[in-house]
N, C-alpha and C. Protein backbone atom coordinates (compact mmCIF):
# COMPACT_ATOMS: atom_id res chain seq x y z
N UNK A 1 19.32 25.96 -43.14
CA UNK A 1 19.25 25.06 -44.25
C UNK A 1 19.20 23.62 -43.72
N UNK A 2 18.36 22.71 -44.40
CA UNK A 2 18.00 21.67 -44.06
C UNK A 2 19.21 20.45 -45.06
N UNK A 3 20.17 19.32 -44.00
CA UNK A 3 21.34 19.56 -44.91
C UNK A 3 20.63 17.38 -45.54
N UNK A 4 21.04 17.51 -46.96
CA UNK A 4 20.35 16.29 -47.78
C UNK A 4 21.10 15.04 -47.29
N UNK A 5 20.32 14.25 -47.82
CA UNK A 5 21.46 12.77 -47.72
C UNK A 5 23.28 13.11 -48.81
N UNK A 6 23.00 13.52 -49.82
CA UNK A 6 24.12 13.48 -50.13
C UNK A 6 25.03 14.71 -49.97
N UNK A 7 24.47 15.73 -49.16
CA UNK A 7 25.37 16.70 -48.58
C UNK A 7 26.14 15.62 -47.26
N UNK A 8 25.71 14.98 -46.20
CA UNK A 8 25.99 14.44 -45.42
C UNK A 8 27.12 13.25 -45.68
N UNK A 9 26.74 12.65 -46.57
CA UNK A 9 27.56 11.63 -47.20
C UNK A 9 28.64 12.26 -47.83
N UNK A 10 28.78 13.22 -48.42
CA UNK A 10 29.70 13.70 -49.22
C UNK A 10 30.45 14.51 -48.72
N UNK A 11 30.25 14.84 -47.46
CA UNK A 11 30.91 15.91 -46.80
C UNK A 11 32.16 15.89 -46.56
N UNK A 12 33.36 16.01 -46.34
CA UNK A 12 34.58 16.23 -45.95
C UNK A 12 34.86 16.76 -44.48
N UNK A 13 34.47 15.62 -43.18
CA UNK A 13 34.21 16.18 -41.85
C UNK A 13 34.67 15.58 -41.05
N UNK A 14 36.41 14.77 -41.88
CA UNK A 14 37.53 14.39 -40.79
C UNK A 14 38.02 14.59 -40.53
N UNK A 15 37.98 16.00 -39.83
CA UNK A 15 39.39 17.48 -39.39
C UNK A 15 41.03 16.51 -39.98
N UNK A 16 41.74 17.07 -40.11
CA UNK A 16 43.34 16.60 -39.82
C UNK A 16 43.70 18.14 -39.01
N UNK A 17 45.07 17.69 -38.23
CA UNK A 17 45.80 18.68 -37.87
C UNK A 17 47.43 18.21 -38.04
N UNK A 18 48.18 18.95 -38.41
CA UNK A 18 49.60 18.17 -38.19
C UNK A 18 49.98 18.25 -36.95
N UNK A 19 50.83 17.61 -36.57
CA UNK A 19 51.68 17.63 -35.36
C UNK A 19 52.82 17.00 -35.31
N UNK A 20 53.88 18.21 -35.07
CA UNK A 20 55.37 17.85 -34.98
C UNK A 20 55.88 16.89 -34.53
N UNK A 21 57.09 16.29 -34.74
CA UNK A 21 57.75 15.15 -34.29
C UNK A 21 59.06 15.14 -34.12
N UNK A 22 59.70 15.89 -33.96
CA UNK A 22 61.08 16.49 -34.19
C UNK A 22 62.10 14.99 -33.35
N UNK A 23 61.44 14.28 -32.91
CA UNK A 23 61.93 13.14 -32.28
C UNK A 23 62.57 12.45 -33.50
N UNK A 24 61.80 12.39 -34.63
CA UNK A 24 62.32 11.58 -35.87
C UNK A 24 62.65 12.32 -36.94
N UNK A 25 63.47 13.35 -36.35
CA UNK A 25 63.88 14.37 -37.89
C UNK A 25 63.60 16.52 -37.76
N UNK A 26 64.45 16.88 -37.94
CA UNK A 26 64.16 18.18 -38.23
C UNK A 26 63.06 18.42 -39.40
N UNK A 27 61.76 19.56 -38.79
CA UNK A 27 61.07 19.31 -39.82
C UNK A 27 60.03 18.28 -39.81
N UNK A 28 60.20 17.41 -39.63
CA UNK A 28 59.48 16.22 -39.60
C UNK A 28 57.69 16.12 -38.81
N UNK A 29 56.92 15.28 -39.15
CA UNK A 29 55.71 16.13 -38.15
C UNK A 29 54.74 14.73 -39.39
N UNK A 30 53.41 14.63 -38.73
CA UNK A 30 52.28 13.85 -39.15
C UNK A 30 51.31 14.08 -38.79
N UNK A 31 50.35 14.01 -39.89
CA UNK A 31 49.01 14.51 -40.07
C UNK A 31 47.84 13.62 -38.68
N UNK A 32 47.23 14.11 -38.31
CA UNK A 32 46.04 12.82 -37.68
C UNK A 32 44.89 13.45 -37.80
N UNK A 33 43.98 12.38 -37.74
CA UNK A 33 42.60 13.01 -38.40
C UNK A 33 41.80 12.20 -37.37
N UNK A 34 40.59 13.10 -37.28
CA UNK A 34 39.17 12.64 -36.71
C UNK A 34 39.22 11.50 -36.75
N UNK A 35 38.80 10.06 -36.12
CA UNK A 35 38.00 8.84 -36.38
C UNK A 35 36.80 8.93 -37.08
N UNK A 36 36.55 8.27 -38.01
CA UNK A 36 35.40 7.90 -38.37
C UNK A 36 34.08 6.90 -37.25
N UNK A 37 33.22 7.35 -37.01
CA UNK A 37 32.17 6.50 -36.31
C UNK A 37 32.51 4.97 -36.56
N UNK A 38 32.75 4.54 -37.71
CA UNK A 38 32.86 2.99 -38.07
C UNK A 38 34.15 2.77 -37.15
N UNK A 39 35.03 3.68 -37.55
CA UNK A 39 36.67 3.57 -36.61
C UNK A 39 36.64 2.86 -35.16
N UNK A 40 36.05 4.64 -34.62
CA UNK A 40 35.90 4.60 -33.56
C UNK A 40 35.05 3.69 -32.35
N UNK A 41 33.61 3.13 -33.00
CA UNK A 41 33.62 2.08 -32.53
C UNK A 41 34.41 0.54 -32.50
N UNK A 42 35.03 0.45 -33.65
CA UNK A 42 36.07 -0.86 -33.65
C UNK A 42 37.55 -0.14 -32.94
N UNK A 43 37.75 0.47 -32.45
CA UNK A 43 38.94 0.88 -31.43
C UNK A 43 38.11 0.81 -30.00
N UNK A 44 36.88 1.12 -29.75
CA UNK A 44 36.80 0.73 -28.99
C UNK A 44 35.99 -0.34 -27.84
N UNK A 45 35.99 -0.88 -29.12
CA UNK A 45 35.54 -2.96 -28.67
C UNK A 45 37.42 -3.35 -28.49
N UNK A 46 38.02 -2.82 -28.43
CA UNK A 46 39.25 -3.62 -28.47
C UNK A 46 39.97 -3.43 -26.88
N UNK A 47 38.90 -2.08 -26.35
CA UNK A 47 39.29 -1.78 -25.38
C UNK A 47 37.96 -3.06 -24.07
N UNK A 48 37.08 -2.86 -24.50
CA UNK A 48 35.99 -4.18 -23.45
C UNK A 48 36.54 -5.44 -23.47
N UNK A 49 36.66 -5.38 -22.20
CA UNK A 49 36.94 -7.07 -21.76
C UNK A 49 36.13 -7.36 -22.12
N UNK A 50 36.32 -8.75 -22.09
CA UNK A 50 35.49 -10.01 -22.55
C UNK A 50 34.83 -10.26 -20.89
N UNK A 51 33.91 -10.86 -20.79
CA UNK A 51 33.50 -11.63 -19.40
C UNK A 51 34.64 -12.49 -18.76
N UNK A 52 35.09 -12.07 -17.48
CA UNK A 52 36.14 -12.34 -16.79
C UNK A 52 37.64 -12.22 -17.05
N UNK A 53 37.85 -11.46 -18.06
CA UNK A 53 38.96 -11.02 -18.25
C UNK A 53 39.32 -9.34 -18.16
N UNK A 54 40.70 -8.74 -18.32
CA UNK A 54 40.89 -7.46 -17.88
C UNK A 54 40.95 -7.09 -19.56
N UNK A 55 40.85 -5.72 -18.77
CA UNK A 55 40.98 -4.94 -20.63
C UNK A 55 42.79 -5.20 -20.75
N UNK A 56 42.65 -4.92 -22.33
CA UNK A 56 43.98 -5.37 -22.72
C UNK A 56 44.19 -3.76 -23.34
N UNK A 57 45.03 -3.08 -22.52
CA UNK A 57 46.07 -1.63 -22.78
C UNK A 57 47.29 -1.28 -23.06
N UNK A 58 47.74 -2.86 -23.62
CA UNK A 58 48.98 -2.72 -24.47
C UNK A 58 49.07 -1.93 -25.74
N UNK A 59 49.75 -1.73 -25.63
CA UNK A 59 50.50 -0.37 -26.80
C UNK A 59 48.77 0.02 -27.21
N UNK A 60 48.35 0.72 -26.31
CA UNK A 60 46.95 1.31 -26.80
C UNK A 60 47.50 2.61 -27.83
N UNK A 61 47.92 3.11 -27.08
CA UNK A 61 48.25 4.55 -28.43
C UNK A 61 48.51 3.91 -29.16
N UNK A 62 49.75 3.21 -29.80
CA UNK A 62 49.76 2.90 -30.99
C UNK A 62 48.54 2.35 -31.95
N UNK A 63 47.58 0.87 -31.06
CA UNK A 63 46.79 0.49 -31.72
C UNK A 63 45.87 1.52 -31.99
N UNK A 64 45.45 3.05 -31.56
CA UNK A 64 44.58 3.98 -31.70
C UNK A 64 45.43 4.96 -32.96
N UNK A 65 46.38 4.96 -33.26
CA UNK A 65 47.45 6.37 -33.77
C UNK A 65 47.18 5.07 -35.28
N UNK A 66 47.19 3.66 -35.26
CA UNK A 66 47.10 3.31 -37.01
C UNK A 66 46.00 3.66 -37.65
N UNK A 67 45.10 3.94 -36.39
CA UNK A 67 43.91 4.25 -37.14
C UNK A 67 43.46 5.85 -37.37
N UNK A 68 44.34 6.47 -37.27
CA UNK A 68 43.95 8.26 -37.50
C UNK A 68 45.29 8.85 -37.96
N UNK A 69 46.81 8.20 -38.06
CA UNK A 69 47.11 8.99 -38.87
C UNK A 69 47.57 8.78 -40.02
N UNK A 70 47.32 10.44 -40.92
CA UNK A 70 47.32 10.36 -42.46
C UNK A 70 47.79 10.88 -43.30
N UNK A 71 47.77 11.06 -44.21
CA UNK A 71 48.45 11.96 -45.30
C UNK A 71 47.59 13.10 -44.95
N UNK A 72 48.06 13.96 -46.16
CA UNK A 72 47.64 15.42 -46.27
C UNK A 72 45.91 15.27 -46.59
N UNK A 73 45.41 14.16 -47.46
CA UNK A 73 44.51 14.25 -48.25
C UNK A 73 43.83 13.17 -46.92
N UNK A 74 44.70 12.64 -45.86
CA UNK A 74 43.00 11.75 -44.67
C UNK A 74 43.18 10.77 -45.12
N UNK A 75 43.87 9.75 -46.42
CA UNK A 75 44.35 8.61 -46.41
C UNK A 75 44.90 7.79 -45.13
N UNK A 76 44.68 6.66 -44.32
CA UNK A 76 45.17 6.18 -43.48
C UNK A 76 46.70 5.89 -43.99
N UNK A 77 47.87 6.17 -43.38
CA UNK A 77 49.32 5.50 -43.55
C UNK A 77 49.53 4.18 -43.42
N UNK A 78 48.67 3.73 -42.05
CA UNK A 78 49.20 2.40 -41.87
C UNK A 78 47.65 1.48 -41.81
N UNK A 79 48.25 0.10 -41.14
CA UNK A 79 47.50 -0.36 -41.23
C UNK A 79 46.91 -1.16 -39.95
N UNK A 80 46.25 -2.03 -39.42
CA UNK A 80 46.06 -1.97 -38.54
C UNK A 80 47.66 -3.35 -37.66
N UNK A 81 48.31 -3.63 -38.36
CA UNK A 81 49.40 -4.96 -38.47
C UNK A 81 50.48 -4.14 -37.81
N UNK A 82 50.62 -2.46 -37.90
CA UNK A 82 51.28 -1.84 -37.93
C UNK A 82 51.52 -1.39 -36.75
N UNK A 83 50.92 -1.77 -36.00
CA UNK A 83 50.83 -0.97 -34.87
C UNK A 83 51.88 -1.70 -33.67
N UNK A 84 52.08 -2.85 -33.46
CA UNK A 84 53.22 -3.14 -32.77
C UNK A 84 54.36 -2.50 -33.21
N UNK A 85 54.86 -2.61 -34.34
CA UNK A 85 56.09 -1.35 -34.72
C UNK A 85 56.15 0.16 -34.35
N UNK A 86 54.96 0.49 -34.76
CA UNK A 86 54.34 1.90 -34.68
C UNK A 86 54.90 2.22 -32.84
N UNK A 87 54.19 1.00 -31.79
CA UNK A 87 54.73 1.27 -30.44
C UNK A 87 55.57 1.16 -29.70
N UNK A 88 57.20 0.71 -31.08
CA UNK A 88 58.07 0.35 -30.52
C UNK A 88 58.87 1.83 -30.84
N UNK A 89 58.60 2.74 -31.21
CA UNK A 89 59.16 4.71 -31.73
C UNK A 89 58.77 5.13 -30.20
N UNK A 90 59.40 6.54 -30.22
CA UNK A 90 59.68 7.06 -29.22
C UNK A 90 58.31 7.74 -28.58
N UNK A 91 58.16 7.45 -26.99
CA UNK A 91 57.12 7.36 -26.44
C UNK A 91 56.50 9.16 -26.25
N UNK A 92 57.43 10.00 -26.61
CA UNK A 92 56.82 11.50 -26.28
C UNK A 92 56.45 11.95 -27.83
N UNK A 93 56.75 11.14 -28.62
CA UNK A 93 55.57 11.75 -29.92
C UNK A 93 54.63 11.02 -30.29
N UNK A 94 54.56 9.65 -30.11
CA UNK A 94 53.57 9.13 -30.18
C UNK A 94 52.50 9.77 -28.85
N UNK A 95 52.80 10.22 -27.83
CA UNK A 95 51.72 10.52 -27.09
C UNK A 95 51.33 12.13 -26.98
N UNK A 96 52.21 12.97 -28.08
CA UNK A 96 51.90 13.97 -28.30
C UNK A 96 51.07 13.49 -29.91
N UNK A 97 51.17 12.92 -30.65
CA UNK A 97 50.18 12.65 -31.66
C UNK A 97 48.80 11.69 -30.86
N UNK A 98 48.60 11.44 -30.30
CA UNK A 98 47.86 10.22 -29.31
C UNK A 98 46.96 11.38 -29.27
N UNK A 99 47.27 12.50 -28.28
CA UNK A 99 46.98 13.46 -27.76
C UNK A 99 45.77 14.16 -28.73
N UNK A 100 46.91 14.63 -29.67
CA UNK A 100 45.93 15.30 -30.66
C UNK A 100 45.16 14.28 -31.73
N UNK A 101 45.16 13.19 -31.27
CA UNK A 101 43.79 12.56 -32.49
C UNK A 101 42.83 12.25 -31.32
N UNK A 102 43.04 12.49 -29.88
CA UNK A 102 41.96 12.03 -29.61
C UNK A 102 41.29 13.45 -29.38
N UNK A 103 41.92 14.36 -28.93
CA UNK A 103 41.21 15.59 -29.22
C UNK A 103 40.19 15.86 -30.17
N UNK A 104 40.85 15.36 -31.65
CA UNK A 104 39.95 15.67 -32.21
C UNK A 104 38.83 14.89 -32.90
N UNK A 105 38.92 13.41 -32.31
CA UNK A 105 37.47 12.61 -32.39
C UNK A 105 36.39 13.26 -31.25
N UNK A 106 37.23 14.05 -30.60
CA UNK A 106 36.26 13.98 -29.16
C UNK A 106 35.92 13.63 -28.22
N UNK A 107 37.61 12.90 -27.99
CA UNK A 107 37.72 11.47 -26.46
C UNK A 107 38.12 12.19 -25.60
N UNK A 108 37.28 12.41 -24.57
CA UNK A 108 38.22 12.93 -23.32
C UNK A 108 38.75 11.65 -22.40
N UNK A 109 39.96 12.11 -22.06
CA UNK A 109 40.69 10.94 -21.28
C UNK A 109 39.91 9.69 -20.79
N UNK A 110 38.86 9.97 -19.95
CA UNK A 110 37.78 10.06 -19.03
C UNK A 110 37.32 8.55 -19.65
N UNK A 111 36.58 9.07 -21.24
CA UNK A 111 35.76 8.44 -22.00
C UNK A 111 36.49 6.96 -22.19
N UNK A 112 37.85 7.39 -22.74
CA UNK A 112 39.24 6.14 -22.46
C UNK A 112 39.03 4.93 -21.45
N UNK A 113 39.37 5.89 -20.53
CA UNK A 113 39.47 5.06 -19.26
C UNK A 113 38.46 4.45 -18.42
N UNK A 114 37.16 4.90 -18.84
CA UNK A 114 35.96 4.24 -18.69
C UNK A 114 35.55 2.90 -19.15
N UNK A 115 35.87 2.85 -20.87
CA UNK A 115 35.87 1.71 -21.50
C UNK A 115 36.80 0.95 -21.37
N UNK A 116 38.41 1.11 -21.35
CA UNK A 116 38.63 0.51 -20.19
C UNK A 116 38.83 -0.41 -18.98
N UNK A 117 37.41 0.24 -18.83
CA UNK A 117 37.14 -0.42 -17.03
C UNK A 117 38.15 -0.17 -16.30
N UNK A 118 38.36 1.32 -16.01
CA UNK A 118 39.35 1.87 -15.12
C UNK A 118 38.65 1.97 -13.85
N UNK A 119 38.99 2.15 -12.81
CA UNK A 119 38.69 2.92 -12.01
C UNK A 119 39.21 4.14 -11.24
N UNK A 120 39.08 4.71 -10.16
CA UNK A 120 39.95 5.73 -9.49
C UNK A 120 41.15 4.64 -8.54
N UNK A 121 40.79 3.53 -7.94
CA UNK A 121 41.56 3.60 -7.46
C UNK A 121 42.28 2.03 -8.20
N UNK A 122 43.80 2.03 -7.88
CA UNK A 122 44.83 1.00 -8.58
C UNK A 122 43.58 -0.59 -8.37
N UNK A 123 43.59 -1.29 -9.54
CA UNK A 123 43.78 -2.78 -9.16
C UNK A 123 44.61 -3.72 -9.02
N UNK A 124 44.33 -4.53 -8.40
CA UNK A 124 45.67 -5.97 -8.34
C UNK A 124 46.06 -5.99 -9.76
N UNK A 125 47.50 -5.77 -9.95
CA UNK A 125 47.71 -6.24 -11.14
C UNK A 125 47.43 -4.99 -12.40
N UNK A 126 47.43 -3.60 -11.52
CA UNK A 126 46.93 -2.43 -12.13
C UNK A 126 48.60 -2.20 -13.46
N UNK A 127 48.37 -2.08 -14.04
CA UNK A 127 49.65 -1.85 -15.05
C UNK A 127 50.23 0.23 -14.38
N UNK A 128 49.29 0.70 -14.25
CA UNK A 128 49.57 2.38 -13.97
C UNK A 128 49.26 2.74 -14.85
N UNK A 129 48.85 2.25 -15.91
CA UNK A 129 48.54 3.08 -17.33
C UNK A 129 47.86 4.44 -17.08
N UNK A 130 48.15 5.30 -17.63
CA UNK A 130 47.11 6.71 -17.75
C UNK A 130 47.83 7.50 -19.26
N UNK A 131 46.33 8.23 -19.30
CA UNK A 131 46.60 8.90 -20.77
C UNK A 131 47.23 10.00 -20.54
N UNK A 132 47.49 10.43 -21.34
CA UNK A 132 48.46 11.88 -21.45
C UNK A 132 47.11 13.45 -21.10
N UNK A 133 47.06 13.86 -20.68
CA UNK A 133 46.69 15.54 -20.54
C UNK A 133 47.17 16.60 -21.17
N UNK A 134 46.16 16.76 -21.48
CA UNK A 134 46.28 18.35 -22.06
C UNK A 134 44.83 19.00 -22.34
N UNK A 135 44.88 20.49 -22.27
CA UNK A 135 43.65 21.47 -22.88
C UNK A 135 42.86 20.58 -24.48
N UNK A 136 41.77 21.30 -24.32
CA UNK A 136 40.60 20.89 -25.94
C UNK A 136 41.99 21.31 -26.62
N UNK A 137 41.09 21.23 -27.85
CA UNK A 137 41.83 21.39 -28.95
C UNK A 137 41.65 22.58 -29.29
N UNK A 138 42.42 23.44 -29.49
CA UNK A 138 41.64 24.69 -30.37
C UNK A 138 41.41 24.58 -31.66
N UNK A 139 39.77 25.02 -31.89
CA UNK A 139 39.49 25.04 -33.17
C UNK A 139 40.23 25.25 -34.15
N UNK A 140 41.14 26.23 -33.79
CA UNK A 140 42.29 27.12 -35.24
C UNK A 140 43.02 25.92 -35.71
N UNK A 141 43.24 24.76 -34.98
CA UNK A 141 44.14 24.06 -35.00
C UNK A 141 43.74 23.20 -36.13
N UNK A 142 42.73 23.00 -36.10
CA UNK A 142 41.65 22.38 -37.37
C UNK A 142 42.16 22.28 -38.68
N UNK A 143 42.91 21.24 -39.73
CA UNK A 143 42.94 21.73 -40.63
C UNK A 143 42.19 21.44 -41.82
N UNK A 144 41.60 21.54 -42.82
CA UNK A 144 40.74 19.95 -43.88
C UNK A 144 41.69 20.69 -45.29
């Protein structure tokens, strides 16, 4: 089937998955969803230096986690103001939610650290930053 303009437009094709948080509560856990193309390129102009300056990788998860997670229904929670607070919570669920939204835009670490302007080996003034690891996502995990 050949799919129309307003099948495409209308589609519902920003996975969410939940993921636990037991850091802030029994029970407790938050939705994250796909980036949108519009998103995902404005997350990552924030990562390109400017000409002669270094990329700026402060509280990157956080500034990436205001923009994917959501309610049940893919509503964004926060906003983008939010995100210095957002990176001041505890660092093993934010990078287990980190984890799974970039999974499921489709960032491999790699892609991250490219834009960036990482390299393999440390620079003067290298912070150590690196992203978290883990396996794809499994599909099952998918929820809409």
């Amino acid at each position: 089937m050949i799919a129309t303009r307003n099948m495409i437009l209308e589609a519902d094709d920003l996975p969410r998955k939940w993921v636990p948080c037991p850091e802030w509560g029994d029970g407790i856990g938050l939705w994250v969803r796909t980036l949108s193309g519009t998103e995902r390129d404005a997350w990552e102009t924030t990562l390109i230096p400017e000409e002669d300056q270094k990329s700026d990788l402060s509280n990157i998860r956080a500034r990436f986690l205001v923009r994917t997670i959501c309610d049940a229904d893919g509503a964004l929670m926060f906003t983008l103001t939010d995100a210095d607070a957002l990176g001041r919570k505890n660092s093993r669920a934010l990078d287990r939610l980190f984890d799974a939204a970039r999974q499921l835009s489709g960032m491999r670490r790699e892609d991250v650290e490219e834009l960036a302007g990482k390299t393999d080996a440390p620079q003067k003034g290298d912070s150590g930053f690196a992203l978290p690891t883990s396996g794809e996502c499994p599909s099952e995990s998918h929820a809409n």
